[in-house]
Protein backbone atom coordinates (compact mmCIF):
# COMPACT_ATOMS: atom_id res chain seq x y z
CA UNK A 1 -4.50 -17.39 10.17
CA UNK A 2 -3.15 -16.05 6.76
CA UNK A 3 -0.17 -14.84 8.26
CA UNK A 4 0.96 -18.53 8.56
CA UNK A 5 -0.69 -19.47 5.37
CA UNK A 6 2.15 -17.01 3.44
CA UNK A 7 4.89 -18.78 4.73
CA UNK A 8 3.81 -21.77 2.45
CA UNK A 9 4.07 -19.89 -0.71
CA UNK A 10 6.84 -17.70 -2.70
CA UNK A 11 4.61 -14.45 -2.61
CA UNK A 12 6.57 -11.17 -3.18
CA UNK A 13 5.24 -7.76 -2.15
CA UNK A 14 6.33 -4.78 -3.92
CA UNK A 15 5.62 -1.11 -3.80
CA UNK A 16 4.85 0.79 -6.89
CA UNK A 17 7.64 2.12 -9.05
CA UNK A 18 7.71 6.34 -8.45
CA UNK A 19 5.15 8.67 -9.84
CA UNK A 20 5.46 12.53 -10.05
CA UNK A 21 3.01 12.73 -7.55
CA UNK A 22 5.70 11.28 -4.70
CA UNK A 23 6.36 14.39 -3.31
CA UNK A 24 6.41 14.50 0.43
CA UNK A 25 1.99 15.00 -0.09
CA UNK A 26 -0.34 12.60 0.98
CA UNK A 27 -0.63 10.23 -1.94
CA UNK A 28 -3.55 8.09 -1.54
CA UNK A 29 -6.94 6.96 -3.75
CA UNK A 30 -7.98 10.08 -4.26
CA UNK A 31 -5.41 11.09 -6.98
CA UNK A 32 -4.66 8.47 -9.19
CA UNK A 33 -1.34 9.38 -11.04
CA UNK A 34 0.79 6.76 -13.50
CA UNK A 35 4.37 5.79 -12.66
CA UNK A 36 7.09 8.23 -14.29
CA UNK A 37 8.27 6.21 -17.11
CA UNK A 38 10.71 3.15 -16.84
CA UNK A 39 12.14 2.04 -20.06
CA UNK A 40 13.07 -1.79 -18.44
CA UNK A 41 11.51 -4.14 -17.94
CA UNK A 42 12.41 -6.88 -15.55
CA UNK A 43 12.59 -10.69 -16.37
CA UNK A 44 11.63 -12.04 -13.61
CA UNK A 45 8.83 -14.33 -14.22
CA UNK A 46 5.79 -14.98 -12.40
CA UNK A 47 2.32 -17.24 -12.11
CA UNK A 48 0.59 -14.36 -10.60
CA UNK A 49 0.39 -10.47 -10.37
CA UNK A 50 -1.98 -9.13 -8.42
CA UNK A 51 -1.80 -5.52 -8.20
CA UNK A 52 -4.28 -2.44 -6.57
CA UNK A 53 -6.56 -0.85 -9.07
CA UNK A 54 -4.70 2.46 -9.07
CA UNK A 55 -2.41 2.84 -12.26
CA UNK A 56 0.83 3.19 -10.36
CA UNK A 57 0.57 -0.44 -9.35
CA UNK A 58 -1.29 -1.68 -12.41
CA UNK A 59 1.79 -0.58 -14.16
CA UNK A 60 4.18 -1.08 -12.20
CA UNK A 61 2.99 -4.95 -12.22
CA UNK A 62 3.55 -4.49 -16.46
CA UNK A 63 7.13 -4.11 -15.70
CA UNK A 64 7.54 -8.14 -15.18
CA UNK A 65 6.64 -11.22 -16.62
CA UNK A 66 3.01 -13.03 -15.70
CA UNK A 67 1.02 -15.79 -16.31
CA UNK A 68 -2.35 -14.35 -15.11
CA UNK A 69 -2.69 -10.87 -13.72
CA UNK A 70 -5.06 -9.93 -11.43
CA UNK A 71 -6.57 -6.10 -9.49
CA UNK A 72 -7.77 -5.71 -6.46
CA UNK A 73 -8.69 -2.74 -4.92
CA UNK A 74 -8.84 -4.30 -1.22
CA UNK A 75 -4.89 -3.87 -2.35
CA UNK A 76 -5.21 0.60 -3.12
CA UNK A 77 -3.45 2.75 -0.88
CA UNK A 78 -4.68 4.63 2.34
CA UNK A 79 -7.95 6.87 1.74
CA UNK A 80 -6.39 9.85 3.13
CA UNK A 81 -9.85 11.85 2.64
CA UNK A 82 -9.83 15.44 2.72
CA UNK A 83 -5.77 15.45 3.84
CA UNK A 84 -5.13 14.21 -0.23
CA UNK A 85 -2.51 16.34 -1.64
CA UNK A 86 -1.39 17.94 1.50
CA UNK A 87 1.84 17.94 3.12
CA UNK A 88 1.97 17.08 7.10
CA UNK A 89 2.20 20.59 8.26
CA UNK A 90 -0.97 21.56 5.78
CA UNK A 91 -2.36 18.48 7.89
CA UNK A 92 -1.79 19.81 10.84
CA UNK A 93 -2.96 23.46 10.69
CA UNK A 94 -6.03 22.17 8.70
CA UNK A 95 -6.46 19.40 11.18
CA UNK A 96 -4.35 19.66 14.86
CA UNK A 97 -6.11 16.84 16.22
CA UNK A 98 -4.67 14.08 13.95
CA UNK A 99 -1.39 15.00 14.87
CA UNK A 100 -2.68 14.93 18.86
CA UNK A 101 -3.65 11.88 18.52
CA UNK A 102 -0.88 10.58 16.22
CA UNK A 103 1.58 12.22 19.50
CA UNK A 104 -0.55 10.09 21.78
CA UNK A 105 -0.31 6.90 19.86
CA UNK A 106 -3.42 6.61 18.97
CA UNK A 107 -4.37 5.63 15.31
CA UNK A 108 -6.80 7.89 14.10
CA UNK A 109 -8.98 8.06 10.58
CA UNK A 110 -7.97 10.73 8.45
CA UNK A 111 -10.82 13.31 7.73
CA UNK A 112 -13.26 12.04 5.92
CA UNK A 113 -10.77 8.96 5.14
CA UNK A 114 -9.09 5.87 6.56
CA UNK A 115 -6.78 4.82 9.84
CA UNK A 116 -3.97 2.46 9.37
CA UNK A 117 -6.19 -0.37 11.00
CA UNK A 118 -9.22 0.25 8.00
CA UNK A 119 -6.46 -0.39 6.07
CA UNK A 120 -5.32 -3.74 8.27
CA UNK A 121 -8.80 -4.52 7.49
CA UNK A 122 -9.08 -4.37 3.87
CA UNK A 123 -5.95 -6.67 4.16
CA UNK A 124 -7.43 -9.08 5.84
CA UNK A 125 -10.20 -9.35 3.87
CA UNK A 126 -7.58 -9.69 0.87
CA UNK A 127 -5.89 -12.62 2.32
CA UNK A 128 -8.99 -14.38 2.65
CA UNK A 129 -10.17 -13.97 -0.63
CA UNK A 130 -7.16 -14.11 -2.94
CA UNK A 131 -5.99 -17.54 -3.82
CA UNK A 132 -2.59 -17.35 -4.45
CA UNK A 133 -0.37 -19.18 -6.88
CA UNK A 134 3.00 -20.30 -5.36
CA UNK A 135 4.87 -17.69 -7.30
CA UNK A 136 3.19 -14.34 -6.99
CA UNK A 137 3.80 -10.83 -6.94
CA UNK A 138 1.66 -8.37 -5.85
CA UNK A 139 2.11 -4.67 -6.29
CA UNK A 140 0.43 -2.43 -3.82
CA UNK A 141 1.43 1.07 -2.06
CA UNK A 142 3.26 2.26 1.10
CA UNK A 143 0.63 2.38 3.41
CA UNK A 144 -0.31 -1.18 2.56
CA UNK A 145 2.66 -2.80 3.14
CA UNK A 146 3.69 -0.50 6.51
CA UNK A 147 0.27 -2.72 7.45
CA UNK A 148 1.65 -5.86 6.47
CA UNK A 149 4.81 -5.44 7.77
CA UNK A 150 3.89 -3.89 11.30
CA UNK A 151 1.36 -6.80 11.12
CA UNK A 152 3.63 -9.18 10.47
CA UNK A 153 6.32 -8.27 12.76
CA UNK A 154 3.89 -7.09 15.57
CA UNK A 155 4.89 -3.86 15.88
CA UNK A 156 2.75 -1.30 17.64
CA UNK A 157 0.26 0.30 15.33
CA UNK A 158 1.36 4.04 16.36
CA UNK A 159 5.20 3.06 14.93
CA UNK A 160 4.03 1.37 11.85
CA UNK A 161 4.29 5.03 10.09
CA UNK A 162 8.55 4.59 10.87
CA UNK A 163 8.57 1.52 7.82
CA UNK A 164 9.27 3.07 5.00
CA UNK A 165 9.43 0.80 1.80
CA UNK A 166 11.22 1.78 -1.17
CA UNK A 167 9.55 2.15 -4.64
CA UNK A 168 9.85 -0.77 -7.14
């Protein structure tokens, strides 16, 4: 089981540094914006980054110190389909029954897009694949880590939306 496999290692999971685009709209793969610019950098030093493919995290992953550097796009945010850009009540005039199902605590794909547990899945997948040094970083999105922290602290899917990680 990953999940136990993690607790061997010094792995630490950040969320992308801000971008203009973090506005209150649906910010997933479908718009692929760079982080608003941070003149620090941080030095902390680590044997591996491994960071989405999207330039927010590929950046944000250039703000520290690395040995090897690695992307992975089982690590990009939701696919939010046709809801990209819009703002929850866009989402639901556009689309009512996400947020019926949402209210029922169900955990339903966005149109045309992904549900929280595509996303569990594509983390899974991660884990298995990635060998990971025992210092590591990796540098994903929100979505991503309200998986691997509902996962993680078996939460029920339909609250995993209530996590809210901060940026950088």
């Amino acid at each position: 089981n990953w999940i136990n496999n993690l607790q061997l290692l010094k792995i630490v999971f950040y969320r992308h540094e801000k971008t203009n685009l973090n506005d209150g709209s649906f910010l997933g793969i479908g718009r692929n914006p760079d982080i608003i610019k941070v003149k620090k950098k941080f030095d902390t030093n680590f044997d591996l980054i491994v960071t989405s493919k999207l330039k927010r995290a590929v950046n944000s992953g250039k703000l520290f110190k690395a040995k090897k550097t690695i992307q992975n796009s089982l690590l990009n945010e939701i696919n939010y389909g046709l809801a990209e850009g819009m703002k929850i009540d866009e989402l639901g005039e556009l689309f009512p029954e996400i947020l019926i199902q949402w209210n029922n605590k169900k955990d339903p794909k966005f149109p045309e897009g992904e549900s929280q547990q595509d996303v569990l899945k594509r983390l899974n997948k991660f884990f298995k694949e990635i060998i990971f040094e025992n210092n590591t970083a990796v540098f994903t999105h929100n979505v991503v880590l309200r998986v691997l922290i509902g996962k993680l602290y078996k939460t029920d899917t339909h609250n995993w939306f209530k996590i809210s990680p901060q940026h950088l």
